[in-house]
C-alpha atoms as a PDB file:
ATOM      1  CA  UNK A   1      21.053 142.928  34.258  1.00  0.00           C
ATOM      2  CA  UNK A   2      23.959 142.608  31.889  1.00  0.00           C
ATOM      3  CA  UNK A   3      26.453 143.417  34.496  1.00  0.00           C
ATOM      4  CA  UNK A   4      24.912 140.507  36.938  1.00  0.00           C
ATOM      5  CA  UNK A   5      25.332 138.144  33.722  1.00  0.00           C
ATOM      6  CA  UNK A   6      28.981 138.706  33.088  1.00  0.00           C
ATOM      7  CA  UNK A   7      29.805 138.415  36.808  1.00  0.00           C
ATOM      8  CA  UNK A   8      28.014 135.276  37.173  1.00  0.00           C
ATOM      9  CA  UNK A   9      29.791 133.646  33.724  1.00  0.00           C
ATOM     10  CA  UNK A  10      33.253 135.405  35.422  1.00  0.00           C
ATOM     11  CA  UNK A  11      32.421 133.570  38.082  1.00  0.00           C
ATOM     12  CA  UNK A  12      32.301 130.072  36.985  1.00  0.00           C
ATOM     13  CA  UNK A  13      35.282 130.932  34.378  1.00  0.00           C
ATOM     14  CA  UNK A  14      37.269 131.553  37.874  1.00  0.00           C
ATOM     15  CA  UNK A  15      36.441 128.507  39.312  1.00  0.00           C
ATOM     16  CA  UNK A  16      36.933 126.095  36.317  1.00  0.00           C
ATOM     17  CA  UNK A  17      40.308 127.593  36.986  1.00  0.00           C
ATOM     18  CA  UNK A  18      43.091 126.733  39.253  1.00  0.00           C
ATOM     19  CA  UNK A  19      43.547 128.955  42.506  1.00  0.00           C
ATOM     20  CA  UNK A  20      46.609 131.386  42.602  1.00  0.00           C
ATOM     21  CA  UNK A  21      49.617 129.782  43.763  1.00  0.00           C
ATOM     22  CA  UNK A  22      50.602 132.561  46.297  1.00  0.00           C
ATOM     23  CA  UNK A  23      47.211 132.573  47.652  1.00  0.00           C
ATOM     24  CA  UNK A  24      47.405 128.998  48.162  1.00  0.00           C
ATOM     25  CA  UNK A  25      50.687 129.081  49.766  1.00  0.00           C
ATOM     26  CA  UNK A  26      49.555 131.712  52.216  1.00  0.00           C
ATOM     27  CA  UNK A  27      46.349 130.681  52.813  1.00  0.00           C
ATOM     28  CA  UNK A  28      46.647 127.241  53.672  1.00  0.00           C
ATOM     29  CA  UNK A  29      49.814 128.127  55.983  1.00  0.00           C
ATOM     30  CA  UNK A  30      52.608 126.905  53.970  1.00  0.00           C
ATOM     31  CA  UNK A  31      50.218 123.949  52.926  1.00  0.00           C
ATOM     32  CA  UNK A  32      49.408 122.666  56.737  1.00  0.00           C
ATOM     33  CA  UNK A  33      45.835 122.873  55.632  1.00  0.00           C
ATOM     34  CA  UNK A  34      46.037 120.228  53.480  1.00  0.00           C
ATOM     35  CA  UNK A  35      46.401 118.029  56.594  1.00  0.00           C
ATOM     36  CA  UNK A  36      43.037 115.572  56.735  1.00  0.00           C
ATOM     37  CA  UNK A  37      42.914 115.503  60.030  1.00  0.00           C
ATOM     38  CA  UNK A  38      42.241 118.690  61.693  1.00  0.00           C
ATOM     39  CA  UNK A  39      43.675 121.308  59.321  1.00  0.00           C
ATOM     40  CA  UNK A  40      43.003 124.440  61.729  1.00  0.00           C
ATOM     41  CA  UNK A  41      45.336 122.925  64.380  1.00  0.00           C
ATOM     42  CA  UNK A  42      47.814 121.623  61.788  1.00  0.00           C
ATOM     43  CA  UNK A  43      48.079 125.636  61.035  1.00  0.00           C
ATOM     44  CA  UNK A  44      48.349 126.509  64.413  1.00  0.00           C
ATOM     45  CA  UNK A  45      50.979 123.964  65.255  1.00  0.00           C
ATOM     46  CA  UNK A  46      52.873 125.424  61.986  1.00  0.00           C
ATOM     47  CA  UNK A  47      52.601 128.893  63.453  1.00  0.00           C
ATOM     48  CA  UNK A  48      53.828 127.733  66.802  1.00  0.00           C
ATOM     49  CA  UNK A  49      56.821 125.765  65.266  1.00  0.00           C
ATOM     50  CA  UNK A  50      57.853 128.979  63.507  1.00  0.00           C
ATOM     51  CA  UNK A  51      57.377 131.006  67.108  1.00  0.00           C
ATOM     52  CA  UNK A  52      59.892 128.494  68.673  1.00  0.00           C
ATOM     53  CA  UNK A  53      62.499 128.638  65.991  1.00  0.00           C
ATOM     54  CA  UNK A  54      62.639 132.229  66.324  1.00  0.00           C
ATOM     55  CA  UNK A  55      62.475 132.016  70.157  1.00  0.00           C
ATOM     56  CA  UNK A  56      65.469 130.499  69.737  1.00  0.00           C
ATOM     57  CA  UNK A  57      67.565 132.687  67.643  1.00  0.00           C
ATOM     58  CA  UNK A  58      65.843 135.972  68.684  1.00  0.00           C
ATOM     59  CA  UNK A  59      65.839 138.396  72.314  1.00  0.00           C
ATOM     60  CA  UNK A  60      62.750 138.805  73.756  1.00  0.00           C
ATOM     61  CA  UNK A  61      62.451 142.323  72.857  1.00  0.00           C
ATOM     62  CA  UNK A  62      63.181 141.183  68.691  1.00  0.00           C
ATOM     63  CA  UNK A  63      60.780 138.227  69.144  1.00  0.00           C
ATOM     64  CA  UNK A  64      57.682 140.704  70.620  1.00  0.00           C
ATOM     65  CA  UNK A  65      58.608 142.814  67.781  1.00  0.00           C
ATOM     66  CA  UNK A  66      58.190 140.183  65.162  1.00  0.00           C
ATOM     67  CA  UNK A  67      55.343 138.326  66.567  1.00  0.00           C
ATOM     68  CA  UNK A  68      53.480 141.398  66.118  1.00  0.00           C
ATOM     69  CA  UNK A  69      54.607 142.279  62.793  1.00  0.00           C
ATOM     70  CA  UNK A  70      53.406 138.503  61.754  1.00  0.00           C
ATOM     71  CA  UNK A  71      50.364 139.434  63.355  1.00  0.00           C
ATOM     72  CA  UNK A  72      49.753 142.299  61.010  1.00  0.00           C
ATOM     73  CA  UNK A  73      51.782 140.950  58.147  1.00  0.00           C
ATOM     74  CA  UNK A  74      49.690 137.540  57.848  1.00  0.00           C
ATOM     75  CA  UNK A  75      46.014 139.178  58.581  1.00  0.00           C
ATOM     76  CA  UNK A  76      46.392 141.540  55.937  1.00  0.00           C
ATOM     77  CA  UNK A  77      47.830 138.963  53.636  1.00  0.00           C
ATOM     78  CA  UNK A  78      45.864 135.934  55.154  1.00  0.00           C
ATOM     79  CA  UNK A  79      42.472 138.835  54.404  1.00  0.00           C
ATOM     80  CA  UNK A  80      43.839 139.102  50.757  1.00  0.00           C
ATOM     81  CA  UNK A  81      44.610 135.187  50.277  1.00  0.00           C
ATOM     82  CA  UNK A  82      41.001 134.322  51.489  1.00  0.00           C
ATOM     83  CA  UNK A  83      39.422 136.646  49.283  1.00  0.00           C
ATOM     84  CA  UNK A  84      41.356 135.192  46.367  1.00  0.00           C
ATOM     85  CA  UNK A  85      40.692 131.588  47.142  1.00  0.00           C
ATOM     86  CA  UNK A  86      37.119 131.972  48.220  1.00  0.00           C
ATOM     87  CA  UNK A  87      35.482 131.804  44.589  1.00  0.00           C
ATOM     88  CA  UNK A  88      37.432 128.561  44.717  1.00  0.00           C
ATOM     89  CA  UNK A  89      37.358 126.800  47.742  1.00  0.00           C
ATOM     90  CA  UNK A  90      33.629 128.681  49.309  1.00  0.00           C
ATOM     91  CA  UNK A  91      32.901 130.970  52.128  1.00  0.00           C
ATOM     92  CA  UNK A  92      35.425 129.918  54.990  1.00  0.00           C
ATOM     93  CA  UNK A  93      37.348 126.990  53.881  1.00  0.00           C
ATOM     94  CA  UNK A  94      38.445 124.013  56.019  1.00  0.00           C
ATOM     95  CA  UNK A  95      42.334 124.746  53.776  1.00  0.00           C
ATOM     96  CA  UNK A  96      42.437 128.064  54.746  1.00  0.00           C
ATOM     97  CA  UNK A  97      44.466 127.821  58.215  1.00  0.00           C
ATOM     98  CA  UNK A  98      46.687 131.497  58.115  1.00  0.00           C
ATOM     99  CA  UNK A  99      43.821 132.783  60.237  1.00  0.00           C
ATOM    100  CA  UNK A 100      44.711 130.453  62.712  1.00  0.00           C
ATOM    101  CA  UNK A 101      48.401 130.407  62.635  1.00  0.00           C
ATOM    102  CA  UNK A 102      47.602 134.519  63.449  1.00  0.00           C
ATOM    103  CA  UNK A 103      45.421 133.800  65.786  1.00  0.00           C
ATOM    104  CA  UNK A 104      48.125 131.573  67.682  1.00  0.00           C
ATOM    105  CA  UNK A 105      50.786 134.121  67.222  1.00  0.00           C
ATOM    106  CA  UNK A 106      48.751 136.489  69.291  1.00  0.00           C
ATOM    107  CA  UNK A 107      48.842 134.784  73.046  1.00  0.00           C
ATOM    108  CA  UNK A 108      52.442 133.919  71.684  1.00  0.00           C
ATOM    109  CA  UNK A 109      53.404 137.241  72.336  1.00  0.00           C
ATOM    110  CA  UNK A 110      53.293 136.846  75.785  1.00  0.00           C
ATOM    111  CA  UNK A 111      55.087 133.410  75.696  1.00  0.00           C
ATOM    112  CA  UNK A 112      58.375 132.904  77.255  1.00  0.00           C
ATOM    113  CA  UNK A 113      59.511 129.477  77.144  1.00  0.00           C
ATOM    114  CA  UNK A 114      58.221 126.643  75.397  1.00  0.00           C
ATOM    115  CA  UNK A 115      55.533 125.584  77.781  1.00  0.00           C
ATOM    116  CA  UNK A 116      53.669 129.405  77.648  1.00  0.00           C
ATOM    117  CA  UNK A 117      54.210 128.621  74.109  1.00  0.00           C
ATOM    118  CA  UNK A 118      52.102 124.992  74.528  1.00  0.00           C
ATOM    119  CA  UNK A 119      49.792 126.528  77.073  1.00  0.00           C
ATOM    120  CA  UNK A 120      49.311 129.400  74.107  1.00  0.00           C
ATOM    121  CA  UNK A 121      48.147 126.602  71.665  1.00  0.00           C
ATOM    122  CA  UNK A 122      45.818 124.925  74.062  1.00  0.00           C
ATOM    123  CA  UNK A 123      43.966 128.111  75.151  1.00  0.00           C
ATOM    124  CA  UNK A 124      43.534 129.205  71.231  1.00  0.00           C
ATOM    125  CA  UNK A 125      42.914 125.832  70.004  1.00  0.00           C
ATOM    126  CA  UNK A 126      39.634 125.730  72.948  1.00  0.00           C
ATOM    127  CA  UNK A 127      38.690 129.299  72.408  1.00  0.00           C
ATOM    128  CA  UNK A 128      39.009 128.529  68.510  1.00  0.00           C
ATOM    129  CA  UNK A 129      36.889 125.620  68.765  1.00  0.00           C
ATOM    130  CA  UNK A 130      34.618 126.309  71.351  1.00  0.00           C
ATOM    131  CA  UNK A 131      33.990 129.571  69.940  1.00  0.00           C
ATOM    132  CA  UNK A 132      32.262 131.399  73.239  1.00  0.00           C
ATOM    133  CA  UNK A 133      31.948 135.324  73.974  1.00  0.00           C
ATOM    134  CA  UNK A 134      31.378 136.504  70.287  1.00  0.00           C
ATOM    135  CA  UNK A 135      33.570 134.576  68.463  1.00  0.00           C
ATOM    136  CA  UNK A 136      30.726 132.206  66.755  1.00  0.00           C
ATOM    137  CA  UNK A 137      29.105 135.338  66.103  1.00  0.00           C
ATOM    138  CA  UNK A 138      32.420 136.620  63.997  1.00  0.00           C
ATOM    139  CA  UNK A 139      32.491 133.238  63.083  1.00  0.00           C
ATOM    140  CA  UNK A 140      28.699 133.306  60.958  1.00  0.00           C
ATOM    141  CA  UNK A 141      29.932 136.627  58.946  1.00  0.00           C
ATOM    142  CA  UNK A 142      30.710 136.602  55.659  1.00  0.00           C
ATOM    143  CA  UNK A 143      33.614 137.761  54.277  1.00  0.00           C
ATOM    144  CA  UNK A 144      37.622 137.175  54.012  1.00  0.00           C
ATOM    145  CA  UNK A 145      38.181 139.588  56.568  1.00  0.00           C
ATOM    146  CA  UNK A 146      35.645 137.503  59.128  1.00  0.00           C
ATOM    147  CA  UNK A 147      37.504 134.199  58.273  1.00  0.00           C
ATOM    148  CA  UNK A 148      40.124 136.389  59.928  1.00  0.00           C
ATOM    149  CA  UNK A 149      38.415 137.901  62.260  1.00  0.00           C
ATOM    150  CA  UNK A 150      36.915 135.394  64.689  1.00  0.00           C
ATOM    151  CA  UNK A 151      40.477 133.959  65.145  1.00  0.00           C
ATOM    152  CA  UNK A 152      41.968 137.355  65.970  1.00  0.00           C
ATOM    153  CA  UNK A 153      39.219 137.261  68.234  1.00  0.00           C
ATOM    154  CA  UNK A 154      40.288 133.973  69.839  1.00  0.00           C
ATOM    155  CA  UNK A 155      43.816 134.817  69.984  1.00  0.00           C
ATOM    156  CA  UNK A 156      42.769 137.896  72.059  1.00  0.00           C
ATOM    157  CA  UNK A 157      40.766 135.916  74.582  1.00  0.00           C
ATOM    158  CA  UNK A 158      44.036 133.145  74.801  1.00  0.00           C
ATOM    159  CA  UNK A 159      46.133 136.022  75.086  1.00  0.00           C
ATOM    160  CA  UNK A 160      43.908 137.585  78.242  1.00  0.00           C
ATOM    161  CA  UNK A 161      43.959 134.144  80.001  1.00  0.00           C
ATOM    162  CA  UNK A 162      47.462 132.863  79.414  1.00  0.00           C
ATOM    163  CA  UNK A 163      48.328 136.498  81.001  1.00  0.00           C
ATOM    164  CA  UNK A 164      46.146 135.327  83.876  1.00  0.00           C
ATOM    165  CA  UNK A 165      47.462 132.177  84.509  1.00  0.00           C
ATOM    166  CA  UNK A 166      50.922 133.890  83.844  1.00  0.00           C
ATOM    167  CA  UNK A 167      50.227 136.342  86.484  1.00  0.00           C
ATOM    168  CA  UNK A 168      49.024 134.153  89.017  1.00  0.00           C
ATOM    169  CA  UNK A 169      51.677 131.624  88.230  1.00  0.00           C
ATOM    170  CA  UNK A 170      54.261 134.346  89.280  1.00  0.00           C
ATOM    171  CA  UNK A 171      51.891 135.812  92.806  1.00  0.00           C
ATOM    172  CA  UNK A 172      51.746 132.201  93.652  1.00  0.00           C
ATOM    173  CA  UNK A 173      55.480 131.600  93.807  1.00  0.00           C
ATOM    174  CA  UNK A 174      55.941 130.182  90.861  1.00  0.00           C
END
């Protein structure tokens, strides 16, 4: 009973507190989640913007390869940001946006020019919001790793169907 006590009065000590800096920095994507309207695709357009610059400077084999190391990079740190900022902000906060700029980075990785990279941010942005096939179920978890999660999630399914359209794009004569 006494260890229940000191975790509830370490609790509100915490959030009487200001949240890490780095946390903050990560977690709301470089401060895009501070945009009022619609944070989550402030974040995404963030992690798109950063996709393009480094379309432009990078081959395609360099840009795969650091798309996916974003990918991992940001979830783990995006997992340990949440975490930090959750006693703070609550359970899945509208501020926290890296899980979405991960999310984006995901169909990204089969982008080639900068419309895939628009049709990319469509498809996650619906599959984000819309949340079908599981992700609203990810989505109702608790946990920094499930703020992560159902975005991974969406950036799979985006990825799936811009390789689809992709595909059929190309058999079609495109």
């Amino acid at each position: 009973m006494t260890q229940k006590k000191d975790t509830t009065t370490q609790s509100v000590k915490r959030s009487s507190q200001h949240p890490p800096t780095l946390a903050v920095a990560i977690g709301t994507g470089f401060g895009a989640g501070f945009w009022p309207w619609g944070p989550g695709t402030a974040g995404a357009v963030v992690a798109t913007t950063i996709w393009l610059g480094l379309h432009a400077w990078l081959s395609w084999q360099w840009l795969t390869i650091v798309t996916a190391v974003l990918i991992i990079l940001f979830t783990l740190l995006g997992t340990w940001a949440t975490a930090r900022l959750m006693p703070f902000w609550g359970d899945d906060p509208s501020r926290v946006v890296v899980d979405e700029m991960v999310g984006v980075w995901m169909p990204l990785l089969l982008a080639t020019n900068w419309q895939t990279a628009l049709l990319a941010l469509i498809l996650f942005r619906f599959f984000d919001i819309v949340k079908p096939l599981g992700i609203r179920r990810l989505d109702r978890m608790r946990g920094a790793f499930y703020v992560m999660a159902d975005d991974l999630l969406a950036g799979l399914y985006s990825a799936v169907f811009l390789f689809l359209i992709i595909y059929m794009y190309a058999a079609w004569g495109g």
